[in-house]
PDB file of N, CA and C in Angstrom:
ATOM      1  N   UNK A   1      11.440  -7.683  12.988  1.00  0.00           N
ATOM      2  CA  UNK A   1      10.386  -8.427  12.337  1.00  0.00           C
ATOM      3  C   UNK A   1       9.765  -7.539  11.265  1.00  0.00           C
ATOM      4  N   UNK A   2       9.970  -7.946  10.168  1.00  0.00           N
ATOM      5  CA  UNK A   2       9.015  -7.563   9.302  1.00  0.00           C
ATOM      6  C   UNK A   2       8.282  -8.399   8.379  1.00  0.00           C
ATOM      7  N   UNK A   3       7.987  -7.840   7.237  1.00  0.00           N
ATOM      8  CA  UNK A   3       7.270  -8.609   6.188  1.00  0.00           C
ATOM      9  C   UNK A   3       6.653  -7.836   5.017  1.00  0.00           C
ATOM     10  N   UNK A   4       6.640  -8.340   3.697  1.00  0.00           N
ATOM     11  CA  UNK A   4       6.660  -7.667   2.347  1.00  0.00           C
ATOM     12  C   UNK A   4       5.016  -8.007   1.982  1.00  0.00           C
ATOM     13  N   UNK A   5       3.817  -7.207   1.901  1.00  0.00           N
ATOM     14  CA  UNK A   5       2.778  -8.049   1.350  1.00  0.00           C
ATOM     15  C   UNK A   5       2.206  -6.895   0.228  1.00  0.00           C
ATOM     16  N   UNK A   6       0.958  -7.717  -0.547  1.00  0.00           N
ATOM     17  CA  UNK A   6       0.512  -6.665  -1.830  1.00  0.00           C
ATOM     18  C   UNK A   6      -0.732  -6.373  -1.729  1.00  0.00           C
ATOM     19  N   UNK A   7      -1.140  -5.446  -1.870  1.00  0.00           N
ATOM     20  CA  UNK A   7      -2.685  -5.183  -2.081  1.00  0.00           C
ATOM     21  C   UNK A   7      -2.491  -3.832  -3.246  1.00  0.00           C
ATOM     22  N   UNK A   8      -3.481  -3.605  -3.658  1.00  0.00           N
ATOM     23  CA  UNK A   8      -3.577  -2.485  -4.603  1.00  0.00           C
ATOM     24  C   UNK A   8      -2.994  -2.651  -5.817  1.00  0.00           C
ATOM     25  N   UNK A   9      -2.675  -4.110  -5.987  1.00  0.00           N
ATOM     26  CA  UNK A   9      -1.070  -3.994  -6.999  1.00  0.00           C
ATOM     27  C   UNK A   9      -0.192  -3.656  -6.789  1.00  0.00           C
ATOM     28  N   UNK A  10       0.153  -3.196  -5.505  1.00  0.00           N
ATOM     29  CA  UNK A  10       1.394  -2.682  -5.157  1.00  0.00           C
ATOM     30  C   UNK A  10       1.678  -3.410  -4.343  1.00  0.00           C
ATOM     31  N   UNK A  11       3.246  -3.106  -3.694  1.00  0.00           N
ATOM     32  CA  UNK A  11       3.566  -4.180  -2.464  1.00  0.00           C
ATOM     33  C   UNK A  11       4.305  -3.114  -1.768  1.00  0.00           C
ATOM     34  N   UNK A  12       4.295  -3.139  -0.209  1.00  0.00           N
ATOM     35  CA  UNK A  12       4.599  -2.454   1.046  1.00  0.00           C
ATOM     36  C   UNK A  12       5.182  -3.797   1.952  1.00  0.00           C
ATOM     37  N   UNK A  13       6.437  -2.414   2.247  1.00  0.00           N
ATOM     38  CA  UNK A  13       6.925  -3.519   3.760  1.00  0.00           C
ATOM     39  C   UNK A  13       6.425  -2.972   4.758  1.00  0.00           C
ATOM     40  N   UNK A  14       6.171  -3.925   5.612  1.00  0.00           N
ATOM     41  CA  UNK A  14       5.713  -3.384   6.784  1.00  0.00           C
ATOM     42  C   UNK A  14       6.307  -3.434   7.858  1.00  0.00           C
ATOM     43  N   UNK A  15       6.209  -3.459   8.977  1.00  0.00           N
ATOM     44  CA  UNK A  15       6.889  -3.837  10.378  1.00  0.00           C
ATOM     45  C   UNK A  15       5.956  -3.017  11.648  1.00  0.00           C
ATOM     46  N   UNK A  16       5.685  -3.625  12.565  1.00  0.00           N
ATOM     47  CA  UNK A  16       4.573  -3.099  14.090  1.00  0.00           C
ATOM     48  C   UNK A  16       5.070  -1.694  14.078  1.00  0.00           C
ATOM     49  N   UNK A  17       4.010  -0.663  14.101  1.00  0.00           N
ATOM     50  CA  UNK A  17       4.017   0.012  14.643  1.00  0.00           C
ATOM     51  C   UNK A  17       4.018   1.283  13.036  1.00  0.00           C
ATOM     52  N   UNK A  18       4.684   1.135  12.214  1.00  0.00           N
ATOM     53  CA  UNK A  18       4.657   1.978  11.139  1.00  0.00           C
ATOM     54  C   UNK A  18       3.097   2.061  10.389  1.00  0.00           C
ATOM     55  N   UNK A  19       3.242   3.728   9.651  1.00  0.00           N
ATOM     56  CA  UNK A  19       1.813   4.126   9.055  1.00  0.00           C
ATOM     57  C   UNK A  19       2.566   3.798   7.492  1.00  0.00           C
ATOM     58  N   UNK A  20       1.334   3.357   6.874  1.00  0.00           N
ATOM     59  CA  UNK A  20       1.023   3.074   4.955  1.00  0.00           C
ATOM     60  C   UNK A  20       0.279   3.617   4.582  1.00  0.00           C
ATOM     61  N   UNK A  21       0.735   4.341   3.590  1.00  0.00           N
ATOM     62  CA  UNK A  21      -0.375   4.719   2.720  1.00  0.00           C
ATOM     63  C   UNK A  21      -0.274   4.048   1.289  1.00  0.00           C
ATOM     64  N   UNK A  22      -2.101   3.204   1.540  1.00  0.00           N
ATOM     65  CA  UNK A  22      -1.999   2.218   0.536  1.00  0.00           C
ATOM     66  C   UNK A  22      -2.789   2.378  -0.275  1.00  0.00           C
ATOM     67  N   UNK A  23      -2.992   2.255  -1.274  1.00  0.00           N
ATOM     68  CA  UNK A  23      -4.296   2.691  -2.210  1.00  0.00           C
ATOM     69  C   UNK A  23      -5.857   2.083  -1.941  1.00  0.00           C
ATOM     70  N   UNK A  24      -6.371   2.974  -2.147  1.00  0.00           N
ATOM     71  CA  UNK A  24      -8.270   3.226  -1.332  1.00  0.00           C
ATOM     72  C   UNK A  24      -8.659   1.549  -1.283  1.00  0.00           C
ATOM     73  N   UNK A  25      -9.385   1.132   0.074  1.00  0.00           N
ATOM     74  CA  UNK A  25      -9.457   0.399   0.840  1.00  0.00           C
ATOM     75  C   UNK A  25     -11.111   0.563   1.361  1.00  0.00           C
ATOM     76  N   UNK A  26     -11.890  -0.472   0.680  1.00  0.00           N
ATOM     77  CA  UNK A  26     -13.083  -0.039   1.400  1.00  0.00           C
ATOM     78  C   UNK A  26     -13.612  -0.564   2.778  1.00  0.00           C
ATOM     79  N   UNK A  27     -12.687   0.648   3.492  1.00  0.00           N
ATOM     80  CA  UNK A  27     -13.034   0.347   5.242  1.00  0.00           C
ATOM     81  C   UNK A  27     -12.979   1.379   5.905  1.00  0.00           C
ATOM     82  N   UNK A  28     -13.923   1.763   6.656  1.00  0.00           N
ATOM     83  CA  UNK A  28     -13.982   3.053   8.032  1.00  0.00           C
ATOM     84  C   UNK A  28     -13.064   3.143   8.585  1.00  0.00           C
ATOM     85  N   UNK A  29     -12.969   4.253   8.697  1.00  0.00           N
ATOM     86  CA  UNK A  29     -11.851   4.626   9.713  1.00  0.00           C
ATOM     87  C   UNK A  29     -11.853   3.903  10.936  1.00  0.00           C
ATOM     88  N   UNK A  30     -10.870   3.482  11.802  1.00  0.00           N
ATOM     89  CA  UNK A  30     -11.281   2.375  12.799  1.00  0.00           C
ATOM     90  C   UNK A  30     -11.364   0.981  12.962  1.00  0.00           C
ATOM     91  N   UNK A  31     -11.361   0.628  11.397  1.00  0.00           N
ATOM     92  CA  UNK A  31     -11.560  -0.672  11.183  1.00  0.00           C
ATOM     93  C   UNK A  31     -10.194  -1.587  11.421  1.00  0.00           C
ATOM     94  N   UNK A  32      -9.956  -2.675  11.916  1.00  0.00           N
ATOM     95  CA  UNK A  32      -9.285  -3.946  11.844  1.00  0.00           C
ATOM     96  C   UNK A  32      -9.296  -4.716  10.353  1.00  0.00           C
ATOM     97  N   UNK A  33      -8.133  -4.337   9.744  1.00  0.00           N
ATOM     98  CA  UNK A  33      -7.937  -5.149   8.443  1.00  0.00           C
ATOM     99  C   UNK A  33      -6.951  -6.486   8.508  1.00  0.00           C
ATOM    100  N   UNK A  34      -7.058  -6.957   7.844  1.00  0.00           N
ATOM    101  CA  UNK A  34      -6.054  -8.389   8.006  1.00  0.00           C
ATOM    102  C   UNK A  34      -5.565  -8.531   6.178  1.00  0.00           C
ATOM    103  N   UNK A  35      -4.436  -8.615   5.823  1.00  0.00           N
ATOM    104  CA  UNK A  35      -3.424  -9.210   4.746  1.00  0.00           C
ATOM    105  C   UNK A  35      -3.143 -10.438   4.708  1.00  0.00           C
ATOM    106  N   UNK A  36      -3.589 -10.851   3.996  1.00  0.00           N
ATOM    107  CA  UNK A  36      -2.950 -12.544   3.730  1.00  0.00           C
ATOM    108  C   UNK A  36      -2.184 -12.354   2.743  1.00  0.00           C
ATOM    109  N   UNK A  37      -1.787 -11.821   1.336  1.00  0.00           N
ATOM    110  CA  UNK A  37      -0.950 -11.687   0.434  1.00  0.00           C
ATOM    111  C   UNK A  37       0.299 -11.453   0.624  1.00  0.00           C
ATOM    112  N   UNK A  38       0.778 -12.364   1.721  1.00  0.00           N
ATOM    113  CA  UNK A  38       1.984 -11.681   2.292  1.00  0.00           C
ATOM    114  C   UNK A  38       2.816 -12.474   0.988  1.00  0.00           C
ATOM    115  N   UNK A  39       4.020 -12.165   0.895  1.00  0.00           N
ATOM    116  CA  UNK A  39       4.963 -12.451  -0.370  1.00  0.00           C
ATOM    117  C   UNK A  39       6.068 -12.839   0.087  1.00  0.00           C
ATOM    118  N   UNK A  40       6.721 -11.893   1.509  1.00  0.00           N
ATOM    119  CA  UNK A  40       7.875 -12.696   2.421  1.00  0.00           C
ATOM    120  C   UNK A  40       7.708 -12.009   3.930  1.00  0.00           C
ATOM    121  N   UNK A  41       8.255 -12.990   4.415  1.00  0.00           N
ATOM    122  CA  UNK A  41       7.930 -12.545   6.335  1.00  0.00           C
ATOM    123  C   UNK A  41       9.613 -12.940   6.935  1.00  0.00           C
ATOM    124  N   UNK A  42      10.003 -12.087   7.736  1.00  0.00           N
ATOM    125  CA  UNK A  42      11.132 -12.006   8.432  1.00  0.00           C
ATOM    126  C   UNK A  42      11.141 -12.214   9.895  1.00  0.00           C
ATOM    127  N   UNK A  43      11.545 -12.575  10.932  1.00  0.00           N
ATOM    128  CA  UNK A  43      11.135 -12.829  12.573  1.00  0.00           C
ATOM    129  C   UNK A  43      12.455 -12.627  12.552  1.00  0.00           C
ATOM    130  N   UNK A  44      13.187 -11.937  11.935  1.00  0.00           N
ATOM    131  CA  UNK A  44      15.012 -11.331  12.546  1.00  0.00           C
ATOM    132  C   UNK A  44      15.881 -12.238  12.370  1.00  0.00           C
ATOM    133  N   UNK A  45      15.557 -13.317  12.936  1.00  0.00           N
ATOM    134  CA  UNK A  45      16.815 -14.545  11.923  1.00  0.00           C
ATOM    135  C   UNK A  45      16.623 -15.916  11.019  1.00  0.00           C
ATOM    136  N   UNK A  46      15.342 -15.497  10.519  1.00  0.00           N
ATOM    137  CA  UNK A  46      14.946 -16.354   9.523  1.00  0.00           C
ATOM    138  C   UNK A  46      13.946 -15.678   8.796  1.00  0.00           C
ATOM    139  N   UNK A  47      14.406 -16.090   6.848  1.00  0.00           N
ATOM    140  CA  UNK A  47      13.568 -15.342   6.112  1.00  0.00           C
ATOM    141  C   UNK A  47      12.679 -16.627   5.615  1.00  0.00           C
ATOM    142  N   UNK A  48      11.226 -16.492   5.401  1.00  0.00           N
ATOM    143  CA  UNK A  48      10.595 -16.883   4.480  1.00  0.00           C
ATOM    144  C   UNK A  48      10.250 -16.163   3.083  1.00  0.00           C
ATOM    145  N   UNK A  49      10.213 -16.881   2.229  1.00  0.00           N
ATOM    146  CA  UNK A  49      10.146 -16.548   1.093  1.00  0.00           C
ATOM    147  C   UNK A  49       8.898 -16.946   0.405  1.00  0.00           C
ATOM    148  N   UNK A  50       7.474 -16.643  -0.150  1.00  0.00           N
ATOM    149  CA  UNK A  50       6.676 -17.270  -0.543  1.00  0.00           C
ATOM    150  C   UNK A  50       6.184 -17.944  -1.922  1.00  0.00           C
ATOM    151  N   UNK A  51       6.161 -18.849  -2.638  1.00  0.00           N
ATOM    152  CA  UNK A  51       5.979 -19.417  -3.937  1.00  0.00           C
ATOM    153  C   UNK A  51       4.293 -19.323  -4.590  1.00  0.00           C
ATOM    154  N   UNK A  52       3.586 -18.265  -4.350  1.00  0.00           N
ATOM    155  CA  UNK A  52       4.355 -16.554  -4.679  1.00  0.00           C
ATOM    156  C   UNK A  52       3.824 -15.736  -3.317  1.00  0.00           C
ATOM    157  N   UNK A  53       2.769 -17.170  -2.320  1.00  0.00           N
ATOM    158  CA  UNK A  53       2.311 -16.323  -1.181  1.00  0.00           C
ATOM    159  C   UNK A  53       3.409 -17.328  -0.042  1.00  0.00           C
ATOM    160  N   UNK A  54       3.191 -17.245   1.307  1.00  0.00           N
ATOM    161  CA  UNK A  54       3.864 -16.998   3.011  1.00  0.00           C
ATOM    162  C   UNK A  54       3.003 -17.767   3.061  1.00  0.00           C
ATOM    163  N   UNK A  55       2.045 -19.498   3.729  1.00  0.00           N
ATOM    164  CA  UNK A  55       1.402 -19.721   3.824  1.00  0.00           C
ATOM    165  C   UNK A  55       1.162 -18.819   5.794  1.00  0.00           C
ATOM    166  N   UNK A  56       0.178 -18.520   5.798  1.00  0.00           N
ATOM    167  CA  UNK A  56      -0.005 -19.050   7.313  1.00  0.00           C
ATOM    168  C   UNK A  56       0.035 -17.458   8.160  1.00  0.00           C
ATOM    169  N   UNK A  57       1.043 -16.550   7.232  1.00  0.00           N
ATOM    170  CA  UNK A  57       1.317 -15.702   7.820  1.00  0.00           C
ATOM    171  C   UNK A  57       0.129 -14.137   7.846  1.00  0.00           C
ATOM    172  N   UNK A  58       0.074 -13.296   8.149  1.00  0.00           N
ATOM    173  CA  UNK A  58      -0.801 -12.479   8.195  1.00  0.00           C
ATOM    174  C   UNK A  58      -0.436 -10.943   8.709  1.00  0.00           C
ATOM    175  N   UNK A  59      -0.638 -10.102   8.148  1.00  0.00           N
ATOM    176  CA  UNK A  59      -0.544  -8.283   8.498  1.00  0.00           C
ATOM    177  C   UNK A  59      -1.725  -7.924   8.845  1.00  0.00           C
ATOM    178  N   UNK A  60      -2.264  -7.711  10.259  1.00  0.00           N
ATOM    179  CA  UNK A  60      -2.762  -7.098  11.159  1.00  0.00           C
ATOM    180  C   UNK A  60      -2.743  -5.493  10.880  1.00  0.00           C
ATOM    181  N   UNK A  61      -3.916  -5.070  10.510  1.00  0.00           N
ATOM    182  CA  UNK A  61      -3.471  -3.134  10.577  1.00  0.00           C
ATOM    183  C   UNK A  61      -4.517  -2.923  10.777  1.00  0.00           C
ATOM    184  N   UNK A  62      -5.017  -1.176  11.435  1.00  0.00           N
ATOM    185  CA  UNK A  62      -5.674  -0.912  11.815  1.00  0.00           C
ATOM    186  C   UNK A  62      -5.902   0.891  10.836  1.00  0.00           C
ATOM    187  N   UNK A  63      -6.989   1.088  10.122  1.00  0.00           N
ATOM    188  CA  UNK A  63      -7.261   2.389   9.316  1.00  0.00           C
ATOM    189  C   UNK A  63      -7.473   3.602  10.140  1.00  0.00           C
ATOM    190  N   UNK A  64      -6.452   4.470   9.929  1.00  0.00           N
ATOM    191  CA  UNK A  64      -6.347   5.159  10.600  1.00  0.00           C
ATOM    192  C   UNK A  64      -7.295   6.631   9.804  1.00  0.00           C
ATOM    193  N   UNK A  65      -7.546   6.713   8.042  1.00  0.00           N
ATOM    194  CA  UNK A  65      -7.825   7.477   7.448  1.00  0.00           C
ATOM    195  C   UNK A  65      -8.037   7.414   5.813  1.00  0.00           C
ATOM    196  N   UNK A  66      -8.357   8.523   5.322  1.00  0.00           N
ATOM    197  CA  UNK A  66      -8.790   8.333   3.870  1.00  0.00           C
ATOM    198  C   UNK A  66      -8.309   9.656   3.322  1.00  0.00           C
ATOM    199  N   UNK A  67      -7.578   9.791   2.225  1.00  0.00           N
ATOM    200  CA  UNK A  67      -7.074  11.254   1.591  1.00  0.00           C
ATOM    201  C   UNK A  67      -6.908  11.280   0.589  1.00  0.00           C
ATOM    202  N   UNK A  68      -6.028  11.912  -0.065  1.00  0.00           N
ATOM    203  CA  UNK A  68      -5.959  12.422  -1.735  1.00  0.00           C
ATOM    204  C   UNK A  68      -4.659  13.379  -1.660  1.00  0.00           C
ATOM    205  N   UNK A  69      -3.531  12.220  -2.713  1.00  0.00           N
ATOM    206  CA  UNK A  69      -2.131  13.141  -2.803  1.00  0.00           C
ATOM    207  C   UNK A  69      -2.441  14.297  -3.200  1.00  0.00           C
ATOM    208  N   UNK A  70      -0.725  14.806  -3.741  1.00  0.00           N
ATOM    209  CA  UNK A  70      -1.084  16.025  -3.830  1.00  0.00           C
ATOM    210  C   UNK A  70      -1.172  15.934  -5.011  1.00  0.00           C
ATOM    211  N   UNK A  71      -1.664  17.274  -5.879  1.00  0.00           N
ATOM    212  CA  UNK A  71      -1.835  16.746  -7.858  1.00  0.00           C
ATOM    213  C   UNK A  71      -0.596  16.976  -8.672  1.00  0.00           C
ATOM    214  N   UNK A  72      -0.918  16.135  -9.221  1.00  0.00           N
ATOM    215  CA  UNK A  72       0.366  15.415 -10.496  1.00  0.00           C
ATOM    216  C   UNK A  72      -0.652  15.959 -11.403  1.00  0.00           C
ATOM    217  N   UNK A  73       0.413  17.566 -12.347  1.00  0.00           N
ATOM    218  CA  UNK A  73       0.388  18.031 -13.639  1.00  0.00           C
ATOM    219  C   UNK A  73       0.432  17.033 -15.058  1.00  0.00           C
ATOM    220  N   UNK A  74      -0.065  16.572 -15.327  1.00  0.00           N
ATOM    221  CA  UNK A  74      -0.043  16.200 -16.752  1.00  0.00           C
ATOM    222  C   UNK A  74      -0.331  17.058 -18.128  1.00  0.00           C
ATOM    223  N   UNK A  75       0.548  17.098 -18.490  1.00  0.00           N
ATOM    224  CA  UNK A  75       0.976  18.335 -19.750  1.00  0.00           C
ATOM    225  C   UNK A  75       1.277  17.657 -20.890  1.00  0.00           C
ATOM    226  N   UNK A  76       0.724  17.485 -22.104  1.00  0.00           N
ATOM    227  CA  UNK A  76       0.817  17.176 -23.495  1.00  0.00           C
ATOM    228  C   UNK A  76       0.725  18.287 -24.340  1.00  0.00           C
ATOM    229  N   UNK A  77       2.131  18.235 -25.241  1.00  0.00           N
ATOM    230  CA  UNK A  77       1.940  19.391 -26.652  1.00  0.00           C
ATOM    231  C   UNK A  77       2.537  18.627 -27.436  1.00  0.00           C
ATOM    232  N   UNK A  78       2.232  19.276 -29.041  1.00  0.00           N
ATOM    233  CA  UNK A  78       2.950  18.583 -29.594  1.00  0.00           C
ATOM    234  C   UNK A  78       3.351  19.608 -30.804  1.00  0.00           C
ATOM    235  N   UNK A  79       4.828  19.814 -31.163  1.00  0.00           N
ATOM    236  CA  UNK A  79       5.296  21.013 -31.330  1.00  0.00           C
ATOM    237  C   UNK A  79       4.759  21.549 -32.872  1.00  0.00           C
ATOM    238  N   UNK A  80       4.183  22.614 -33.209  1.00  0.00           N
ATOM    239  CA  UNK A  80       4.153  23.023 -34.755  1.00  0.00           C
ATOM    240  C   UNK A  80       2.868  22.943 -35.069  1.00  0.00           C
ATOM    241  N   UNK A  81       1.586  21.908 -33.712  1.00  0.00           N
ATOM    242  CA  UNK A  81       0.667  21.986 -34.607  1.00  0.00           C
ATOM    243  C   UNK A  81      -0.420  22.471 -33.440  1.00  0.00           C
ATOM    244  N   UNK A  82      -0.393  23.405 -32.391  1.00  0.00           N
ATOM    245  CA  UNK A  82      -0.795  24.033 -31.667  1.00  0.00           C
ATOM    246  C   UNK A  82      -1.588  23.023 -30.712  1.00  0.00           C
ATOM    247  N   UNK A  83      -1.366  22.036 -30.683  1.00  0.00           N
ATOM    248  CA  UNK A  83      -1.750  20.995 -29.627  1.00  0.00           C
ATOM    249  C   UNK A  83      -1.035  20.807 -28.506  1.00  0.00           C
ATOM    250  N   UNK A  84      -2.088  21.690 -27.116  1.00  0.00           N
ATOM    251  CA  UNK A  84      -1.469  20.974 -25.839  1.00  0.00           C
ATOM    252  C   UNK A  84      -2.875  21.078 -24.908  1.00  0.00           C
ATOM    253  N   UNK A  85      -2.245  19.955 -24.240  1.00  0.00           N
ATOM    254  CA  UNK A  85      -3.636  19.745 -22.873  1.00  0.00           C
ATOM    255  C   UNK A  85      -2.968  19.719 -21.765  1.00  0.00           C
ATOM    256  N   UNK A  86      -3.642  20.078 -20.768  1.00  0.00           N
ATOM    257  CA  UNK A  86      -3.359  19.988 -19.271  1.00  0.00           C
ATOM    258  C   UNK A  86      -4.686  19.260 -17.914  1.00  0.00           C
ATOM    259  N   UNK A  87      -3.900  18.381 -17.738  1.00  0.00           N
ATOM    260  CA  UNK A  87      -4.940  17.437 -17.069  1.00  0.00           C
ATOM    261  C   UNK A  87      -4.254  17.528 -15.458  1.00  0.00           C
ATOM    262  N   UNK A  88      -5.261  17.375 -14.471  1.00  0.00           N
ATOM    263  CA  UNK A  88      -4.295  17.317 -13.252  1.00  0.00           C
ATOM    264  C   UNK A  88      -5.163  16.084 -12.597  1.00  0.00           C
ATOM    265  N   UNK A  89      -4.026  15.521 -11.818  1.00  0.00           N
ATOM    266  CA  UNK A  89      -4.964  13.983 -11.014  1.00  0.00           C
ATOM    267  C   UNK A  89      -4.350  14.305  -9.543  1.00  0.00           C
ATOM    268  N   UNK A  90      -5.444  13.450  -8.729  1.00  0.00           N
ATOM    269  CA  UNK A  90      -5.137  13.335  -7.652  1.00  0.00           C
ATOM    270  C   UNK A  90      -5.208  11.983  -7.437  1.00  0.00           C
ATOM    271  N   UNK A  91      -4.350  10.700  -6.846  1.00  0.00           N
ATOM    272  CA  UNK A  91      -5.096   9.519  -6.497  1.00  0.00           C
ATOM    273  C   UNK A  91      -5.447   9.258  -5.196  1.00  0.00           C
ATOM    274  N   UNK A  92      -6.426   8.511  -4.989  1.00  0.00           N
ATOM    275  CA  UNK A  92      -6.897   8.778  -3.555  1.00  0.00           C
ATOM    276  C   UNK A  92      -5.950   7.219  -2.849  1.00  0.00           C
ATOM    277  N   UNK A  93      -5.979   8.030  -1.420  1.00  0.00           N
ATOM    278  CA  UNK A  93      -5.611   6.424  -0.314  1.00  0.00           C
ATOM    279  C   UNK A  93      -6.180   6.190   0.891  1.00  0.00           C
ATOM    280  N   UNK A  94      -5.765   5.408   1.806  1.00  0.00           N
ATOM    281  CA  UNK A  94      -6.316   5.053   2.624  1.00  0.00           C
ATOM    282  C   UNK A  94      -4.931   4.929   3.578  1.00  0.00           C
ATOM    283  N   UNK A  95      -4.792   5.107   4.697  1.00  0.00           N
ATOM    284  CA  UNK A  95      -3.882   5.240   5.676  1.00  0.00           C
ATOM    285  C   UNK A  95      -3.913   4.366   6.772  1.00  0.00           C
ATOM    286  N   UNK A  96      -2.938   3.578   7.023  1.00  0.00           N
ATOM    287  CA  UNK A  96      -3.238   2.808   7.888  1.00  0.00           C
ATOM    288  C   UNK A  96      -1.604   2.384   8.738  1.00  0.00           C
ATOM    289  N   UNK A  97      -2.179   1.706  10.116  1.00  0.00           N
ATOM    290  CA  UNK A  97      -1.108   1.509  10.993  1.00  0.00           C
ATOM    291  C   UNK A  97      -0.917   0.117  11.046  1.00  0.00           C
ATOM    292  N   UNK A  98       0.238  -0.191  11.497  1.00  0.00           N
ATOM    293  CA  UNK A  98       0.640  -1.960  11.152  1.00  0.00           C
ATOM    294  C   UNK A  98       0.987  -2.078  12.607  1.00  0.00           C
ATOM    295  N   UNK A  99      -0.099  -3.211  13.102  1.00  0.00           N
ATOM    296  CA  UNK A  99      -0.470  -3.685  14.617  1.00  0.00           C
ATOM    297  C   UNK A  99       0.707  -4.662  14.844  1.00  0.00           C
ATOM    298  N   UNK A 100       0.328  -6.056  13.994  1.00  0.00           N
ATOM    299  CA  UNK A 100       1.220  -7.219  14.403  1.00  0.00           C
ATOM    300  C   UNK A 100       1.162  -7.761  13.224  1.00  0.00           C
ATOM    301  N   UNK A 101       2.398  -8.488  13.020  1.00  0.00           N
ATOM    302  CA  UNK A 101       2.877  -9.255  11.721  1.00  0.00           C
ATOM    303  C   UNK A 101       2.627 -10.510  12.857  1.00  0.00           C
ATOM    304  N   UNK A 102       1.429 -11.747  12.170  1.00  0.00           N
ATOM    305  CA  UNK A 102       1.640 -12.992  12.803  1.00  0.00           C
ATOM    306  C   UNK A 102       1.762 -14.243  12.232  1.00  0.00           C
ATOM    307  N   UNK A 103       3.076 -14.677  12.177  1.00  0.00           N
ATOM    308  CA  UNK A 103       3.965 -15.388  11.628  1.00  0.00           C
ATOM    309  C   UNK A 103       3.472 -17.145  12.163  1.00  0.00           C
TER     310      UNK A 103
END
């Protein structure tokens, strides 16, 4: 069983029992989140497909945490005319565990 849903602009598969790290999520650690943006849901021998959402279906997860990758160098020069910068980012996320996909 799994299932494909989006938050952040991004989209994650999920399936019971696996950790995501999804982009920052305003919820405590501890908290019970619920996904409705599901996009497609699987139960092992039948796929749904959604036009563009799954009606009905739902991702159950539970926040396990809050962090910050590691930093991505950003480096600009530009040759001959002594121009370069160095910028470094971190983006932050939110971590979470996938309870039940309920279909």
């Amino acid at each position: 069983m799994y299932a494909v849903f989006r938050t952040g602009g991004k989209q994650f598969r999920a399936e019971p029992g696996i950790r995501l790290r999804v982009p920052t999520l305003s919820a405590e650690q501890g908290d019970a989140i619920v996904f409705d943006d599901v996009l497609l849901a699987s139960d092992g021998d039948s796929v749904q497909v959604g036009q563009p959402v799954v009606d009905g279906v739902t991702v159950k997860a539970e926040v396990l945490g809050h962090g910050r990758t590691k930093k991505v160098i950003v480096f600009k020069r530009k040759r001959r005319k002594g121009y370069r910068k160095k910028q470094g980012h971190r983006q932050d996320y939110t971590e979470i565990r996938v309870d039940e996909i309920a279909l």
